[in-house]
N, C-alpha and C. Protein backbone atom coordinates (compact mmCIF):
# COMPACT_ATOMS: atom_id res chain seq x y z
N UNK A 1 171.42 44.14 203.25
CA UNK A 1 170.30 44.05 204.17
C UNK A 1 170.26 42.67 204.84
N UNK A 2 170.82 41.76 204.37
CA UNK A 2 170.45 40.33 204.91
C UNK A 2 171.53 40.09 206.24
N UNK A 3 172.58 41.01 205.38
CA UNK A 3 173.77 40.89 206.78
C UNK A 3 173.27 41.69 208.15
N UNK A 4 172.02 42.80 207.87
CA UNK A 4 171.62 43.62 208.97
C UNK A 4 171.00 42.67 209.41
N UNK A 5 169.89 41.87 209.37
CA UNK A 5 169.03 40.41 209.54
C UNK A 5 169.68 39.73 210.47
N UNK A 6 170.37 38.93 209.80
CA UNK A 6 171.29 38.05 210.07
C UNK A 6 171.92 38.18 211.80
N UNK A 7 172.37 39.86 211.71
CA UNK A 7 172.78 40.12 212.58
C UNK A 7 171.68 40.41 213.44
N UNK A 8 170.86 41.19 213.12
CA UNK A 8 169.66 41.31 214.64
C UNK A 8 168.86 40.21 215.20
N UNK A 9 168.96 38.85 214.06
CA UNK A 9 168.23 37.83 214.12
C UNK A 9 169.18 37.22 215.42
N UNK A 10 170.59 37.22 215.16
CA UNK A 10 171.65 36.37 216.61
C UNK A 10 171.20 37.40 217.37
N UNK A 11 171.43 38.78 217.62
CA UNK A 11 171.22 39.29 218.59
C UNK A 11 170.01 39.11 219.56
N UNK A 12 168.93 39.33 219.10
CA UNK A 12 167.85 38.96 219.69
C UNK A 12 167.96 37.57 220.23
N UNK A 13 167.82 36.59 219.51
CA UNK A 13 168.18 34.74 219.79
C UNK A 13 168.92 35.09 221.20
N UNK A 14 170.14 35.69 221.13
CA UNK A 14 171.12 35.51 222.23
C UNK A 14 169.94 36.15 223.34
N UNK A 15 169.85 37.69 223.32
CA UNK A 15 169.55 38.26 224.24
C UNK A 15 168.26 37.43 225.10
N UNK A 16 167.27 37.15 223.90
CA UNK A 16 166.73 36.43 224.99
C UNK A 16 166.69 35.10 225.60
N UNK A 17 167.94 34.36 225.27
CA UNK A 17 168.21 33.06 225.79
C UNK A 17 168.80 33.41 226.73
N UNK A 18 169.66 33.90 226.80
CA UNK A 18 170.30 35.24 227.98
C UNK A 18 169.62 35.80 228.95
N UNK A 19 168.74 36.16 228.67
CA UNK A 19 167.62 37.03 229.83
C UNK A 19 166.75 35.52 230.57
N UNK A 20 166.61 34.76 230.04
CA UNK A 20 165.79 33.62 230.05
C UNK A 20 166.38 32.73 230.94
N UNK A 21 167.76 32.80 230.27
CA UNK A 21 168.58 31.51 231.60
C UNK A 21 168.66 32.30 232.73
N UNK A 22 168.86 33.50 232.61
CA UNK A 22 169.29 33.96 234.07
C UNK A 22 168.12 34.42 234.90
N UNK A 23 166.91 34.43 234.22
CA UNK A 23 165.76 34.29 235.25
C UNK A 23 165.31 33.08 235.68
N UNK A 24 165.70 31.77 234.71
CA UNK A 24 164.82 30.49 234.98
C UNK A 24 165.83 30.03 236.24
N UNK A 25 167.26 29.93 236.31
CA UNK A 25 168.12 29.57 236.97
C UNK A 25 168.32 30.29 238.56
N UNK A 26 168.14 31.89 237.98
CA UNK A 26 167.94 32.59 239.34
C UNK A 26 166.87 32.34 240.08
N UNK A 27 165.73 32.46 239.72
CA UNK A 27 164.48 32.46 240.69
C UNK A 27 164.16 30.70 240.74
N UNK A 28 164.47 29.75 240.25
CA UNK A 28 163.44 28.76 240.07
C UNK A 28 164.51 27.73 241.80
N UNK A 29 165.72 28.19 241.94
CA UNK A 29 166.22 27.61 242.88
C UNK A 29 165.08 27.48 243.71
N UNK A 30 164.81 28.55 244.40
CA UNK A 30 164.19 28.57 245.64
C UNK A 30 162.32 28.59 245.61
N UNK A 31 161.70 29.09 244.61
CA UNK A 31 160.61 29.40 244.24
C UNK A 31 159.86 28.44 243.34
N UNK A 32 158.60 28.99 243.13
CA UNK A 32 158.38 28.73 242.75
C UNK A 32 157.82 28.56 241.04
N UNK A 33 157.71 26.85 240.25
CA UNK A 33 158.00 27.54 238.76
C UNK A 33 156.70 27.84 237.93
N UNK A 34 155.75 28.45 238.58
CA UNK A 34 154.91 29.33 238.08
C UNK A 34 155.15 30.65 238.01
N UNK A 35 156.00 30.97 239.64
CA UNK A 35 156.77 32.61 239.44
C UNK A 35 157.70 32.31 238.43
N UNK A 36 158.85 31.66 238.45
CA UNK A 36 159.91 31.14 237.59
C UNK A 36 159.32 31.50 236.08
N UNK A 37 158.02 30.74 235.38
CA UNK A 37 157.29 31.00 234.34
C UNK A 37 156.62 31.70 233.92
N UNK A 38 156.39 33.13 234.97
CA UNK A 38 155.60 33.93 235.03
C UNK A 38 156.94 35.26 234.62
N UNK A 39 157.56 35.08 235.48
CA UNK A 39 158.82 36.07 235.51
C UNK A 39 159.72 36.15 233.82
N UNK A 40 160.03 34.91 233.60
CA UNK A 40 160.68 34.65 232.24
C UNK A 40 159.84 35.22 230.76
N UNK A 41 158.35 34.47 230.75
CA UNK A 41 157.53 35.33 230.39
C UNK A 41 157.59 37.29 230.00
N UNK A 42 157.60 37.33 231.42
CA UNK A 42 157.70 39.09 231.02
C UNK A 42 159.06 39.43 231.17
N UNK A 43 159.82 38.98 231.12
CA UNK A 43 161.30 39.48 230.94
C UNK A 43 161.65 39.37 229.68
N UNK A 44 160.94 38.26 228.91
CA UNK A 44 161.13 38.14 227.22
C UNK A 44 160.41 39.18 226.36
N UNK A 45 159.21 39.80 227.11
CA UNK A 45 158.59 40.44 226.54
C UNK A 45 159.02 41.89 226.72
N UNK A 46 159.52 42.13 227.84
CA UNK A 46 160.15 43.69 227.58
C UNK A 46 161.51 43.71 227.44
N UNK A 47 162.13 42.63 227.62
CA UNK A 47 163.41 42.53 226.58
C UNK A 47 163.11 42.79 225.11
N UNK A 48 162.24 42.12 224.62
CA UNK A 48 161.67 42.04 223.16
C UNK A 48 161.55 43.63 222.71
N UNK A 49 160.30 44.09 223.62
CA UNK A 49 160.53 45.45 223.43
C UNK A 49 161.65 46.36 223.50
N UNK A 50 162.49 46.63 224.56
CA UNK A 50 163.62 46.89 224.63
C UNK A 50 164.27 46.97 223.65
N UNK A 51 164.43 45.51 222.93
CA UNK A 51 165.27 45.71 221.49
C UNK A 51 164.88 46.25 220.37
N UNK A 52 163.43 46.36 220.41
CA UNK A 52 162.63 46.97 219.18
C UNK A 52 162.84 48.27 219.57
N UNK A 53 162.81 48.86 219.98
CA UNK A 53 163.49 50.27 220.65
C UNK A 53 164.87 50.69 220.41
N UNK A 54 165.62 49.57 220.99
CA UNK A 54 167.06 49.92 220.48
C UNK A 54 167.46 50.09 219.50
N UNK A 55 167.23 48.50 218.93
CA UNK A 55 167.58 48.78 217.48
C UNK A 55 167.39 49.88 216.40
N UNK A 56 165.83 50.48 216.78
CA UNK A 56 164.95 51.50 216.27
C UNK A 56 166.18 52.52 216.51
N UNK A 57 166.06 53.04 217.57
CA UNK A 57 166.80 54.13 217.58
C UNK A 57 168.47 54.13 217.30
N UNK A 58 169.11 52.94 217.59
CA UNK A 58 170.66 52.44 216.68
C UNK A 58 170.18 53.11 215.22
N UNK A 59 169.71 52.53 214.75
CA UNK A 59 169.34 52.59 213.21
C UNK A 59 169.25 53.79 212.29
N UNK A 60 167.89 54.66 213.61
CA UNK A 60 168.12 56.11 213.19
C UNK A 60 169.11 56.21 213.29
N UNK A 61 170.26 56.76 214.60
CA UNK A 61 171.13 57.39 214.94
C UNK A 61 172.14 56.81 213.46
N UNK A 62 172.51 55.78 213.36
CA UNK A 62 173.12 55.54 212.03
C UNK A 62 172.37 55.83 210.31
N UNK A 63 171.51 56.67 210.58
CA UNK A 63 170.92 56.98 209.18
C UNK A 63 170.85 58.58 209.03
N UNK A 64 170.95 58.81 210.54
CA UNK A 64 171.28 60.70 210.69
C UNK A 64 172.84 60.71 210.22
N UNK A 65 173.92 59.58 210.47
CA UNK A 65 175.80 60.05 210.46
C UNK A 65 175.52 59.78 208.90
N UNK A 66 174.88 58.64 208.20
CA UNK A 66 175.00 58.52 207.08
C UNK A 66 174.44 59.79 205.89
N UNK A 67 173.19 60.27 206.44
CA UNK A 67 173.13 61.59 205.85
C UNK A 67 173.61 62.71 205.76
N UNK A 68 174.34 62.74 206.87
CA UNK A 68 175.18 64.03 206.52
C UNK A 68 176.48 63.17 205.80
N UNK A 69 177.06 62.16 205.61
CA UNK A 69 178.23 62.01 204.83
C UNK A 69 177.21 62.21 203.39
N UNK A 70 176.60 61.80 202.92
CA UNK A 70 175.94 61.78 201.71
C UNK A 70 175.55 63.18 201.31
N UNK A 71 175.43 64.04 202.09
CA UNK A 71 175.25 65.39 201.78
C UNK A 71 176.53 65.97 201.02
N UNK A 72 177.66 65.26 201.62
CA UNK A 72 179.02 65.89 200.97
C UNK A 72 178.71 65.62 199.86
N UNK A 73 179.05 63.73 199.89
CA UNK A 73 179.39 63.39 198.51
C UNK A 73 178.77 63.57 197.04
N UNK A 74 177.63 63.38 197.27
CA UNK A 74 176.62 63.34 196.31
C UNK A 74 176.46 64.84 195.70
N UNK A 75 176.34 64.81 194.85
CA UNK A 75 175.92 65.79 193.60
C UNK A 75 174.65 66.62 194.34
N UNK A 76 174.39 67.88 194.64
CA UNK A 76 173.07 68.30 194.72
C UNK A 76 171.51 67.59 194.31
N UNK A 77 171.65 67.41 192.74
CA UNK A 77 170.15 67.26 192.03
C UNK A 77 170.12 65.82 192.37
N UNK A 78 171.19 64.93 192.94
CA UNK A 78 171.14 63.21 193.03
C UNK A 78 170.53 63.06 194.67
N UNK A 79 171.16 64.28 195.36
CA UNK A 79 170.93 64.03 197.09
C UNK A 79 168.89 64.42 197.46
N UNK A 80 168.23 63.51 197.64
CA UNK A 80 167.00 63.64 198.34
C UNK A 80 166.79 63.26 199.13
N UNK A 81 167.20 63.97 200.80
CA UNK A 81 167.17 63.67 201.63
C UNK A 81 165.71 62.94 202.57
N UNK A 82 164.69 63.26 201.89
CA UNK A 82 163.16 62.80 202.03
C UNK A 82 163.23 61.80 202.00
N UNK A 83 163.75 61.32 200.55
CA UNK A 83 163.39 60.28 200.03
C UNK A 83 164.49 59.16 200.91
N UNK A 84 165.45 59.12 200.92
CA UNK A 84 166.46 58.58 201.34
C UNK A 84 166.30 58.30 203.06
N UNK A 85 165.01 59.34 203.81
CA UNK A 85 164.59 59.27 205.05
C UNK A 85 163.98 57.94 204.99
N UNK A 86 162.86 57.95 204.12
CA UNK A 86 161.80 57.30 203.51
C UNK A 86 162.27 55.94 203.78
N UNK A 87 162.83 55.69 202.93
CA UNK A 87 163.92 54.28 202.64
C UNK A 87 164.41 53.42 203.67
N UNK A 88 165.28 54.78 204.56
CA UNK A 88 166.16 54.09 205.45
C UNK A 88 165.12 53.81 206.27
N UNK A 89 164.00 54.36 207.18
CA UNK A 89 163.07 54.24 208.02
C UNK A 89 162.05 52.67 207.95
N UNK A 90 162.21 52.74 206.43
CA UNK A 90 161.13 51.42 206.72
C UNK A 90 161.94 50.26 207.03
N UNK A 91 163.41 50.40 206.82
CA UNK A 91 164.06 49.46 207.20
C UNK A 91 164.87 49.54 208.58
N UNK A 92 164.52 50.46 208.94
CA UNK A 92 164.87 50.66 210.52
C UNK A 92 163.76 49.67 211.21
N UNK A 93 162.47 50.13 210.82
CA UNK A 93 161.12 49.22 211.39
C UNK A 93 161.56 47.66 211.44
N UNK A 94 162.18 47.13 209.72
CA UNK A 94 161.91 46.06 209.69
C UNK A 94 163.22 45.50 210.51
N UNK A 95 164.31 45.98 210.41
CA UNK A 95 165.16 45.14 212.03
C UNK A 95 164.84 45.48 212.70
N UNK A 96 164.06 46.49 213.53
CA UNK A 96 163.59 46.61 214.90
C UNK A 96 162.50 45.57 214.73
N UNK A 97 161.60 44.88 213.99
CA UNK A 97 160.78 43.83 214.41
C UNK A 97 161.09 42.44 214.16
N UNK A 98 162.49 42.31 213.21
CA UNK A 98 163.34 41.35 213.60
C UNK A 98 163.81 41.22 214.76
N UNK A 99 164.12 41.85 215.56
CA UNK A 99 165.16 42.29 217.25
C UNK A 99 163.97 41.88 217.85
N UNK A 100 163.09 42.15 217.58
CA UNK A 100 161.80 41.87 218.82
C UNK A 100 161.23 40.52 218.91
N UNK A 101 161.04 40.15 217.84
CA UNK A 101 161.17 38.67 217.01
C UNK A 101 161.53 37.43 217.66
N UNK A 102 163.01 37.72 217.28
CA UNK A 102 164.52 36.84 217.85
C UNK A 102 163.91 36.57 218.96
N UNK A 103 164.31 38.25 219.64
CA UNK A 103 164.03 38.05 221.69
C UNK A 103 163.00 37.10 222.08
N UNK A 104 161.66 37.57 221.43
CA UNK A 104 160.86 36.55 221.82
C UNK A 104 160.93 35.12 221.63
N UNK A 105 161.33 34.92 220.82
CA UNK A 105 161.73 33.26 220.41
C UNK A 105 162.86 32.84 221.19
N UNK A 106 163.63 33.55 221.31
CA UNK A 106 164.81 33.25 222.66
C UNK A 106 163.84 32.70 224.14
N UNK A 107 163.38 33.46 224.22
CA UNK A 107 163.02 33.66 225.59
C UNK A 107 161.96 32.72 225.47
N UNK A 108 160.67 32.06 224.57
CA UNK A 108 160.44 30.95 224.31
C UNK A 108 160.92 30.07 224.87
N UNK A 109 162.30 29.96 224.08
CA UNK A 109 162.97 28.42 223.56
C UNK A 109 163.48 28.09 224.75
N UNK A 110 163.33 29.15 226.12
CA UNK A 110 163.76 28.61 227.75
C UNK A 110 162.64 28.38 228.36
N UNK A 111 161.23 29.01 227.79
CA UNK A 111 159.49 28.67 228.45
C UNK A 111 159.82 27.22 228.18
N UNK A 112 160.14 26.69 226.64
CA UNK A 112 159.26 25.45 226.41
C UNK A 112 159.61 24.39 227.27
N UNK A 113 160.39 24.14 228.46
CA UNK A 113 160.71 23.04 228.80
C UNK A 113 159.57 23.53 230.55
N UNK A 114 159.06 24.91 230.47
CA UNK A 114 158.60 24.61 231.76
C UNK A 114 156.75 24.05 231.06
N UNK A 115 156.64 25.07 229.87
CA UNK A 115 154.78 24.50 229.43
C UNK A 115 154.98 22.45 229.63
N UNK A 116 155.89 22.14 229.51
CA UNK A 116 156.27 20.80 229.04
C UNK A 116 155.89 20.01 230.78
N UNK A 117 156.29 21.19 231.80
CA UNK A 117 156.44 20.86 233.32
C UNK A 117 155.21 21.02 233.63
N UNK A 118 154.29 21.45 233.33
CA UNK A 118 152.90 21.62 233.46
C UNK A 118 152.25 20.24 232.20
N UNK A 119 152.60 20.22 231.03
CA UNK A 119 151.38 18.85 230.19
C UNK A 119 152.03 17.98 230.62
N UNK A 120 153.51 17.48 231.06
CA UNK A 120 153.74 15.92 231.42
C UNK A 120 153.87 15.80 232.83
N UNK A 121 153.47 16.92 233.93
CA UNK A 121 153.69 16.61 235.31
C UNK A 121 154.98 16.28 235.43
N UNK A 122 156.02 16.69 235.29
CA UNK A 122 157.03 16.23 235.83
C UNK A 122 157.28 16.08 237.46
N UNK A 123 157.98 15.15 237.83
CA UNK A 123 157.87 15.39 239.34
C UNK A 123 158.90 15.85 240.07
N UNK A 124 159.76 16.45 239.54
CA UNK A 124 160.92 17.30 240.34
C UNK A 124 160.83 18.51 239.67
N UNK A 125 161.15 19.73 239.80
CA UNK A 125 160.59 20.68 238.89
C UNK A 125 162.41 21.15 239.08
N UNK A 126 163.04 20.59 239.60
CA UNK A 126 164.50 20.52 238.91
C UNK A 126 165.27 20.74 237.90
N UNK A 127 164.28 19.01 237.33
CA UNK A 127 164.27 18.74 235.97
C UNK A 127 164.04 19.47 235.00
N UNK A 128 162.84 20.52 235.34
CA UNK A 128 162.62 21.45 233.93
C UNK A 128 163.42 23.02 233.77
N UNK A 129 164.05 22.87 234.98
CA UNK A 129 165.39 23.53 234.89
C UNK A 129 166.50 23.40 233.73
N UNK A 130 167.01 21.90 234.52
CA UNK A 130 167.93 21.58 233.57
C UNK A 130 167.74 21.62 232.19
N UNK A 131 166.45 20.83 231.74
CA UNK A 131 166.19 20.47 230.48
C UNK A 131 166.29 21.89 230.05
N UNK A 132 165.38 23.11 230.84
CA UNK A 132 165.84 24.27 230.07
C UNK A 132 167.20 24.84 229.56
N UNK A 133 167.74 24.37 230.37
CA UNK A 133 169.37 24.80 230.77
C UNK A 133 170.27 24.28 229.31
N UNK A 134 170.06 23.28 229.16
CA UNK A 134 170.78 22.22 228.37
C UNK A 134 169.75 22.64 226.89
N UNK A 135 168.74 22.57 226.64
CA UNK A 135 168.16 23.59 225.66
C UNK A 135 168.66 24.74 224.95
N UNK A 136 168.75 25.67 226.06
CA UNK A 136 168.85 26.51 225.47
C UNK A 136 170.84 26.81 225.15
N UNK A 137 171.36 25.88 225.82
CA UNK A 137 172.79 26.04 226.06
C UNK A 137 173.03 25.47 224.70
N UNK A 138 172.10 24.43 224.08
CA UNK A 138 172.31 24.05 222.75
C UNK A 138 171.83 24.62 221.73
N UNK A 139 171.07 25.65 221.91
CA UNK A 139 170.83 26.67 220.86
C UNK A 139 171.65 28.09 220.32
N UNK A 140 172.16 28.21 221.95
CA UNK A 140 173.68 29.22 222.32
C UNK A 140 174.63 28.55 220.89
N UNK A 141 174.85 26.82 221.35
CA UNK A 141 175.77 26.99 220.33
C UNK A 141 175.45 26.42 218.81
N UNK A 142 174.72 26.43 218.71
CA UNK A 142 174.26 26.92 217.04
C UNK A 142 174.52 28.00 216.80
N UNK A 143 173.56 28.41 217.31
CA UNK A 143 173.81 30.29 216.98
C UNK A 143 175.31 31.04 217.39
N UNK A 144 176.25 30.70 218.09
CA UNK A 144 177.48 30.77 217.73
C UNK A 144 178.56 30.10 216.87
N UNK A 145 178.25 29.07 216.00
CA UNK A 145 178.47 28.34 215.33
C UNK A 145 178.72 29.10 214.35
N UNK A 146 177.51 29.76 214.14
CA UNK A 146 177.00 30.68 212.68
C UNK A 146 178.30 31.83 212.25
N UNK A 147 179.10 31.82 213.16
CA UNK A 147 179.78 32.94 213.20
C UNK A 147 181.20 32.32 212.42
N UNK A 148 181.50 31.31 212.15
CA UNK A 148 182.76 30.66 211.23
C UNK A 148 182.63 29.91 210.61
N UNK A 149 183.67 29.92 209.52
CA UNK A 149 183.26 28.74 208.05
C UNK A 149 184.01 27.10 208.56
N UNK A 150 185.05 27.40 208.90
CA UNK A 150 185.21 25.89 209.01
C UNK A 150 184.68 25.02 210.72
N UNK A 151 185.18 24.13 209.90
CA UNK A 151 184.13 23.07 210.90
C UNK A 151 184.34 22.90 212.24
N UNK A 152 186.39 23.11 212.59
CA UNK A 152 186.73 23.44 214.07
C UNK A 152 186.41 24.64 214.82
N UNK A 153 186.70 26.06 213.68
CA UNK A 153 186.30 26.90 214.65
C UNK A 153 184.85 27.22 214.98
N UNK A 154 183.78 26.90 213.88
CA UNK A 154 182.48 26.48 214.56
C UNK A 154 182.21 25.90 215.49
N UNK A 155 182.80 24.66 215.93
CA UNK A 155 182.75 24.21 217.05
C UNK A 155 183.34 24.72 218.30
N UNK A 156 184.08 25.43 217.88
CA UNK A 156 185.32 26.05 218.75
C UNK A 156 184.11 27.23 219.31
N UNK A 157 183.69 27.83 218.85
CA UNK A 157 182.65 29.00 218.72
C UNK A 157 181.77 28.81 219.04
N UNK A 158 180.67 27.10 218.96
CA UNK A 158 179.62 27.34 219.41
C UNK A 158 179.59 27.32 220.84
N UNK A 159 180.83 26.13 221.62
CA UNK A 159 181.30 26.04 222.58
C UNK A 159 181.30 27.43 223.48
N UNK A 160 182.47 28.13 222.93
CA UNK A 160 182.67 28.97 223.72
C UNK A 160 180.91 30.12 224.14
N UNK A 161 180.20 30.42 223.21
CA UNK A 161 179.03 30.88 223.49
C UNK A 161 177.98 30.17 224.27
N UNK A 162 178.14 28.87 224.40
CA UNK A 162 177.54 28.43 224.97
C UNK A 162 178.02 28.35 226.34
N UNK A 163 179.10 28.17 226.69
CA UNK A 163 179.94 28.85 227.88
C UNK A 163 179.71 30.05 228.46
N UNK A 164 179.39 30.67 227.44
CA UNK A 164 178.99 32.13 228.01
C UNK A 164 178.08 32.41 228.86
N UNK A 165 176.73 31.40 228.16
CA UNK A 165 175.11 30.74 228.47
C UNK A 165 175.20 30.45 229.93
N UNK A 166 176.02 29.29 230.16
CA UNK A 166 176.36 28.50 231.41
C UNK A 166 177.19 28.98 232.29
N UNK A 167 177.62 30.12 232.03
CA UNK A 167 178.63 31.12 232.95
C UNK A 167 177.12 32.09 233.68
N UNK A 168 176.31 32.82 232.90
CA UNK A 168 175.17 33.72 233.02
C UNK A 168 174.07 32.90 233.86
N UNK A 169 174.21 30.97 233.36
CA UNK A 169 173.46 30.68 234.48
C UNK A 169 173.59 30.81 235.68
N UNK A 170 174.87 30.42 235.75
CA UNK A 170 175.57 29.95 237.08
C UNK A 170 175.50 31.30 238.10
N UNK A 171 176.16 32.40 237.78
CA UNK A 171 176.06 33.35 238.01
C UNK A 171 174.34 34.12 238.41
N UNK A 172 173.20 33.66 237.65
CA UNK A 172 171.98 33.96 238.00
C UNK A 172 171.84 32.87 239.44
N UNK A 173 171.91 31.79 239.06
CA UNK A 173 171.57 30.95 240.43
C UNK A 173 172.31 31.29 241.87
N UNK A 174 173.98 31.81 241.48
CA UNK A 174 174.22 32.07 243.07
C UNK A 174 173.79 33.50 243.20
N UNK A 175 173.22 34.61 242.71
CA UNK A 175 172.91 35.50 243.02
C UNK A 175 171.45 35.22 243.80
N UNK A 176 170.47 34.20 242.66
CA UNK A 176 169.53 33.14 243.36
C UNK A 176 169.74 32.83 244.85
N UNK A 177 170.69 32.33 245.20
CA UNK A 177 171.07 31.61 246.75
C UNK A 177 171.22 32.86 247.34
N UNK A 178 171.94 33.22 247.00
CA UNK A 178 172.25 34.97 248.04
C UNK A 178 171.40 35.54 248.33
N UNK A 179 170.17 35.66 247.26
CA UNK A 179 168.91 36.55 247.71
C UNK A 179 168.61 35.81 248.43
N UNK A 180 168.03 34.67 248.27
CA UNK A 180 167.55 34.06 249.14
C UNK A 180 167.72 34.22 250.80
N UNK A 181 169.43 34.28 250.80
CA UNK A 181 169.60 34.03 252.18
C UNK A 181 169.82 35.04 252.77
N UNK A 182 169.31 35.97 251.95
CA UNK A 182 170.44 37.43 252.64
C UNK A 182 168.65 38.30 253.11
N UNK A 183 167.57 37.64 252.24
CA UNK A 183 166.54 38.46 251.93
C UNK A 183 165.43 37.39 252.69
């Protein structure tokens, strides 16, 4: 169970640092970062949902293939399929509210540099771009880090995920410019 955790806990983290850069980066070019903070906001939140959903239904769908293998194997008087519903279900709930969790704290951990643009006035609202940018690009690679034991390919790993981060920005911002100019 901790490895199911473990795993919905990165997933979520990613997804919504993911959803987060590519709204703060896309819209904040040209706009403004109350829409920028307004938008990220509810993109974390029905991402969040989204995954509590997914996962939910991943989970079933993998607790329906597992019951019918268990129907073979198992002995008649040992197989209780109720009970074994029972079981798997409450732990379907509890990674689907891990997944929802994560997302939200993802998608956070790209807000906190704009609440920060609002209590210290910053005066380029640039700045709370980047700082988001570089935030959350350093949380990318932690949380890809997590994925190897020694100390190069952790680094090797957090890198490359965090690359990933800064590829999804980049990619949100010129789609950013394009709307802009096309719209």
């Amino acid at each position: 169970m901790e490895r199911a955790k473990s795993r919905y806990t990165i997933l979520g983290l990613s997804d919504g640092l993911f959803l987060g850069l590519g709204i703060s980066l896309g819209i904040s070019v040209f706009h403004s970062y109350q829409l920028t903070f307004t938008s990220i906001l509810l993109v974390g939140i029905s991402g969040s949902l989204s995954n509590f959903f997914s996962t939910y239904n991943a989970e079933n769908f993998m607790l329906g293939q597992q019951l019918k293998e268990y129907k073979h194997v198992l002995f008649a008087k040992e197989y209780d399929p109720k009970k074994m519903t029972k079981l798997k279900k409450a732990k379907n709930i509890k990674y689907a509210e891990i997944s929802f969790l994560a997302t939200l704290i993802g998608s956070i951990i790209v807000l906190f540099p704009y609440l920060l643009y609002y209590a210290i006035a910053l005066k380029e609202g640039i700045t709370t771009s980047i700082i988001s940018l570089l935030l959350s690009l350093f949380v990318l690679a932690v949380i890809g880090s997590y994925s190897q034991e020694e100390k190069f390919k952790k680094i090797k790993e957090g890198l490359k995920t965090a690359g990933i981060g800064l590829l999804i920005a980049a990619i949100s911002a010129l789609l950013g410019v394009l709307i802009n100019i096309f719209i």
